[in-house]
Protein backbone atom coordinates (compact mmCIF):
# COMPACT_ATOMS: atom_id res chain seq x y z
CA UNK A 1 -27.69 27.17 210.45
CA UNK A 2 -27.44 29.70 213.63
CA UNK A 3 -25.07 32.55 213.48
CA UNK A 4 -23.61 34.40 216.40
CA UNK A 5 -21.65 37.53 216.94
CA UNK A 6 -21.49 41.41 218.21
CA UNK A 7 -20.63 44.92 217.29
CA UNK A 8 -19.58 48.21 219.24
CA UNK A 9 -20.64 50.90 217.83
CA UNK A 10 -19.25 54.54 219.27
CA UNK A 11 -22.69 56.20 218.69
CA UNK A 12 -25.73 56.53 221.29
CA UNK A 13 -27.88 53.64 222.16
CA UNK A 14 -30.94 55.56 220.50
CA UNK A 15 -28.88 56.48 217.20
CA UNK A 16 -28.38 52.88 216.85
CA UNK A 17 -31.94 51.88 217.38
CA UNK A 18 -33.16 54.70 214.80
CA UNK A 19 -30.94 53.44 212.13
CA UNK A 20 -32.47 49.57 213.09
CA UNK A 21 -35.58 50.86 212.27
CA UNK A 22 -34.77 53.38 209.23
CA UNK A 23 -35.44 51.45 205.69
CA UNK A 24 -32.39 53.19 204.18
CA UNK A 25 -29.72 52.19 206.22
CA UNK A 26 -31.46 48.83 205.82
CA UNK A 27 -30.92 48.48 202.30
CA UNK A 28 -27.66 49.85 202.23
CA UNK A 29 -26.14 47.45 204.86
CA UNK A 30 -28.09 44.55 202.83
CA UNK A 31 -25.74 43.08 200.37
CA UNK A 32 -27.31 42.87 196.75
CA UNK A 33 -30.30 44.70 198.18
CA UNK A 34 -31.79 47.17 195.16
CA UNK A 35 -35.80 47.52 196.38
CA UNK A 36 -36.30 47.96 200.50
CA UNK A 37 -39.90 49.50 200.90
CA UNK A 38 -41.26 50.09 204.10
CA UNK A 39 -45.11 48.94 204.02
CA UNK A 40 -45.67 49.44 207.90
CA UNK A 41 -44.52 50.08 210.90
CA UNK A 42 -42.97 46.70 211.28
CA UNK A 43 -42.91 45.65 208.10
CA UNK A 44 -40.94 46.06 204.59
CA UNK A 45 -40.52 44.70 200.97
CA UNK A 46 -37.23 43.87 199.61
CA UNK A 47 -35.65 42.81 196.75
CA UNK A 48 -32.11 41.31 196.60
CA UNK A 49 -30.18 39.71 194.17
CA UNK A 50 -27.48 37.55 195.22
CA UNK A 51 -25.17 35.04 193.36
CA UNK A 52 -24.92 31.16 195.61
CA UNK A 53 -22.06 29.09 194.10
CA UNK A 54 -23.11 28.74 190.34
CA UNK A 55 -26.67 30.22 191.33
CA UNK A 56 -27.71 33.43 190.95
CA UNK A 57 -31.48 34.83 191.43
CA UNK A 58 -33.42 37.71 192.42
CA UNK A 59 -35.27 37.30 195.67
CA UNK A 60 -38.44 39.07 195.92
CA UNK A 61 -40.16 39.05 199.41
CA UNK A 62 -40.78 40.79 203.02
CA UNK A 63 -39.09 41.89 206.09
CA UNK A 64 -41.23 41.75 209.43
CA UNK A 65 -40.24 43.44 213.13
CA UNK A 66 -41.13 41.32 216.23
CA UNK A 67 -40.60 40.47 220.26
CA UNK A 68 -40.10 44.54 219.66
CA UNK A 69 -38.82 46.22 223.00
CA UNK A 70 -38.53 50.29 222.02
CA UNK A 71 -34.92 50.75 222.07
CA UNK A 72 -33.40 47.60 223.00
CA UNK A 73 -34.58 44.47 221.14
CA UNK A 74 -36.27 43.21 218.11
CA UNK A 75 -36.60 40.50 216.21
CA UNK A 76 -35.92 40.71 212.44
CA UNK A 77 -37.07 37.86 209.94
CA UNK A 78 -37.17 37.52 206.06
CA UNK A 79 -38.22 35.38 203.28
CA UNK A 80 -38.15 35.57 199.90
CA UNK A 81 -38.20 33.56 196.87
CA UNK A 82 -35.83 33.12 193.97
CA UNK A 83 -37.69 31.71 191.21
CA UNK A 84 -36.84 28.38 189.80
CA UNK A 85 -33.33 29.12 192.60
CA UNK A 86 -35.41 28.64 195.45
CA UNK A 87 -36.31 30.52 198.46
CA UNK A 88 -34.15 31.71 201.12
CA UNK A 89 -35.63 32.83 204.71
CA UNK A 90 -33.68 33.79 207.73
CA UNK A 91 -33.77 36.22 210.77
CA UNK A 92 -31.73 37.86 213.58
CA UNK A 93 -32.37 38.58 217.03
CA UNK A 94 -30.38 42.07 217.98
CA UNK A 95 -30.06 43.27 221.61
CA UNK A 96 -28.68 46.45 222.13
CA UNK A 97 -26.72 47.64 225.39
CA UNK A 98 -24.81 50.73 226.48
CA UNK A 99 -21.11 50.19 227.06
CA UNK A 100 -17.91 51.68 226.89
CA UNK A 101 -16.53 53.38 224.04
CA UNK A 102 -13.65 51.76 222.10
CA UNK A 103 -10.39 52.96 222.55
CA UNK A 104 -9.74 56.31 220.49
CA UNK A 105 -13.48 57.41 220.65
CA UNK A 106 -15.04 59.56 223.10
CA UNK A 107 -18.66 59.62 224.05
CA UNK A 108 -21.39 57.04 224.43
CA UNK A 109 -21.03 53.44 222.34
CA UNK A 110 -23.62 50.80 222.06
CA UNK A 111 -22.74 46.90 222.06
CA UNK A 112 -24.87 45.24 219.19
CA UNK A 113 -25.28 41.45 219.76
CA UNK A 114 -27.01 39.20 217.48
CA UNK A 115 -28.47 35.97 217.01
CA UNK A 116 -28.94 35.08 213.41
CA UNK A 117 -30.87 31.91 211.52
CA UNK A 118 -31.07 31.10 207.69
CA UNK A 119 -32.57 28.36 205.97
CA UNK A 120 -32.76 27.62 201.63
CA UNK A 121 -34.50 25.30 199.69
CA UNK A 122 -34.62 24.38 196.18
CA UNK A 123 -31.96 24.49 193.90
CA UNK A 124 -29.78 26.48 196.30
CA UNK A 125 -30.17 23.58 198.23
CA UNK A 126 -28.51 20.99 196.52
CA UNK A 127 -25.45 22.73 196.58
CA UNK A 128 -24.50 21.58 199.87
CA UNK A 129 -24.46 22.90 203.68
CA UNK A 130 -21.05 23.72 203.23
CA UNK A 131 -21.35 26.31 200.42
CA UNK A 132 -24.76 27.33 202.31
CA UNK A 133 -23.75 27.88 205.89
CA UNK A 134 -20.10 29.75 204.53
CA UNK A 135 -22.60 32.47 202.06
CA UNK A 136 -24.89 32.84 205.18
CA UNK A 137 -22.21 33.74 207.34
CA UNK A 138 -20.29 35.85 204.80
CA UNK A 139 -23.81 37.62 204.41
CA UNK A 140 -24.64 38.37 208.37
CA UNK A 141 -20.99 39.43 208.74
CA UNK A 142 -21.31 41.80 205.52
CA UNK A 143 -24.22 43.35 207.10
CA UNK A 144 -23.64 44.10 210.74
CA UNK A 145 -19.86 44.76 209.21
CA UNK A 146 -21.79 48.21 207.14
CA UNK A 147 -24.19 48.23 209.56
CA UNK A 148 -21.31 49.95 212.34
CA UNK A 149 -19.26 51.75 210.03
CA UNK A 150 -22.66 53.14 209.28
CA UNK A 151 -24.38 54.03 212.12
CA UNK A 152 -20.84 55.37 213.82
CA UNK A 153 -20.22 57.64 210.65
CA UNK A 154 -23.17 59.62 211.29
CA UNK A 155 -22.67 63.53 212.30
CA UNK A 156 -23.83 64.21 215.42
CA UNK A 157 -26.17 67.28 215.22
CA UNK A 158 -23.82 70.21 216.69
CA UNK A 159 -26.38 73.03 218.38
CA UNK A 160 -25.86 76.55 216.62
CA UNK A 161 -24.52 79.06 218.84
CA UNK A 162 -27.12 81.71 219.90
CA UNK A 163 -26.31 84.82 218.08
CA UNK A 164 -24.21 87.95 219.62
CA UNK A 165 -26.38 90.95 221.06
CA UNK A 166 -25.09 94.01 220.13
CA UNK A 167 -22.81 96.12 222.92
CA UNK A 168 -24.73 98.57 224.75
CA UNK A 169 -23.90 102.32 224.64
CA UNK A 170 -22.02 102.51 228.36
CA UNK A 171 -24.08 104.24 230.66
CA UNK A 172 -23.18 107.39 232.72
CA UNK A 173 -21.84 106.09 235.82
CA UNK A 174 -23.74 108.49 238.68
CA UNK A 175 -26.55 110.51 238.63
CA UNK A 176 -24.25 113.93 238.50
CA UNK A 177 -22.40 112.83 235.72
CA UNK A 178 -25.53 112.20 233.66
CA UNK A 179 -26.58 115.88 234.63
CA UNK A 180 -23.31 117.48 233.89
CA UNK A 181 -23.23 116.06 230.54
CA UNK A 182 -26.94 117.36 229.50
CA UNK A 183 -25.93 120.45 230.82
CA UNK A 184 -22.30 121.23 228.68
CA UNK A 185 -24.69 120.18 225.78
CA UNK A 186 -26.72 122.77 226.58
CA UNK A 187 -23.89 125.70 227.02
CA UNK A 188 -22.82 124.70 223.90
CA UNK A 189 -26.58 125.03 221.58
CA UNK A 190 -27.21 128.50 223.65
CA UNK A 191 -23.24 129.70 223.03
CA UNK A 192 -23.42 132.84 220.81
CA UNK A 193 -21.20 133.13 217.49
CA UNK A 194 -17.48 133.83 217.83
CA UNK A 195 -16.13 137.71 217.42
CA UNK A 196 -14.47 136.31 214.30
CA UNK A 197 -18.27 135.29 212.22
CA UNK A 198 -19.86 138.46 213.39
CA UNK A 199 -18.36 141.40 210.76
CA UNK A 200 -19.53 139.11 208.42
CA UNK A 201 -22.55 139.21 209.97
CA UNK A 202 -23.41 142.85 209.79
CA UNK A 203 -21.77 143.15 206.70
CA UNK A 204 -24.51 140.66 205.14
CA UNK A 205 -27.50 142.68 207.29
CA UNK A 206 -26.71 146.22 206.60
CA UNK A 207 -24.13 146.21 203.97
């Protein structure tokens, strides 16, 4: 079954491609996901548990990154297996180009486009390509859905402000002022004691 569809996202090109590529936002845009590991640079585990019709199972398997072009494309693929359910495998395409922001955001926006694939066997199987194909598509949709809301949500760092030097003591505006000023501060030290402190004065000296 092929799957088709886009996204745009009001958040930088390059926030979008980190968040591709970051194992957290992974799992939490992964419906039913509870393990997603990542085991190298391209690859994860996962774990998902999903519920097919009457079918539920636990899907145990890995995640692997191709036809990787830093910051624009990749390749995603997965396959995992359920047990006496089955196995499920499936992967998506995802392109990445800058566009226009949607109206009521401002800033850069990124248009997501994918191409997605699944395929089941097993006891999944046999419950038809109806019930198949409409859980496949409700599960791409989910994820590209969280996926935006996401990736958009994300605070934008916000620089701090540099800090506030202190105000310099203003500076005497000539030369001549400067020397005026040292020289009333000198009057004043060398100024002898006022008429009215010196009675006391000799008082204190010769009694």
């Amino acid at each position: 079954m092929q799957m088709t569809g886009e996204r745009i996202i009001p958040a930088p090109r390059e926030a979008v491609w980190a968040a591709l590529n970051d194992a957290e936002v992974l799992k939490d845009c992964i419906a039913g996901c509870t393990e997603f590991e990542k085991t190298a640079d391209d690859a994860f585990a996962a774990t998902v548990k999903q519920k097919v019709g009457p079918v539920s199972a636990t899907f145990k398997g890995a995640v692997t990154l191709s036809d990787i072009v830093e910051g624009e494309r990749y390749t995603i693929s997965g396959e995992g297996k359920g047990g006496a359910a089955g196995f499920a495998k499936g992967g998506a395409t995802v392109v990445l180009i800058d566009t226009d922001a949607p109206e009521g955001h401002a800033g850069p926006a990124t248009k997501l486009t994918y191409d997605a694939e699944a395929k089941v066997g097993g006891k999944i199987a046999q419950l038809g390509s109806r019930l198949i194909d409409g859980f496949a598509k409700k599960m791409a949709d989910s994820f590209f859905d969280k996926f935006s809301e996401r990736v958009a949500a994300e605070p934008e760092a916000v620089p701090e402000a540099p800090p506030e030097a202190a105000p310099e003591a203003p500076a005497p505006e000539t030369a001549e002022a400067a020397s005026e000023v040292a020289t009333e501060a000198a009057e004043t030290a060398a100024e002898p004691a006022s008429e009215e402190k010196k009675p006391g004065l000799l008082k204190r000296l010769f009694g």
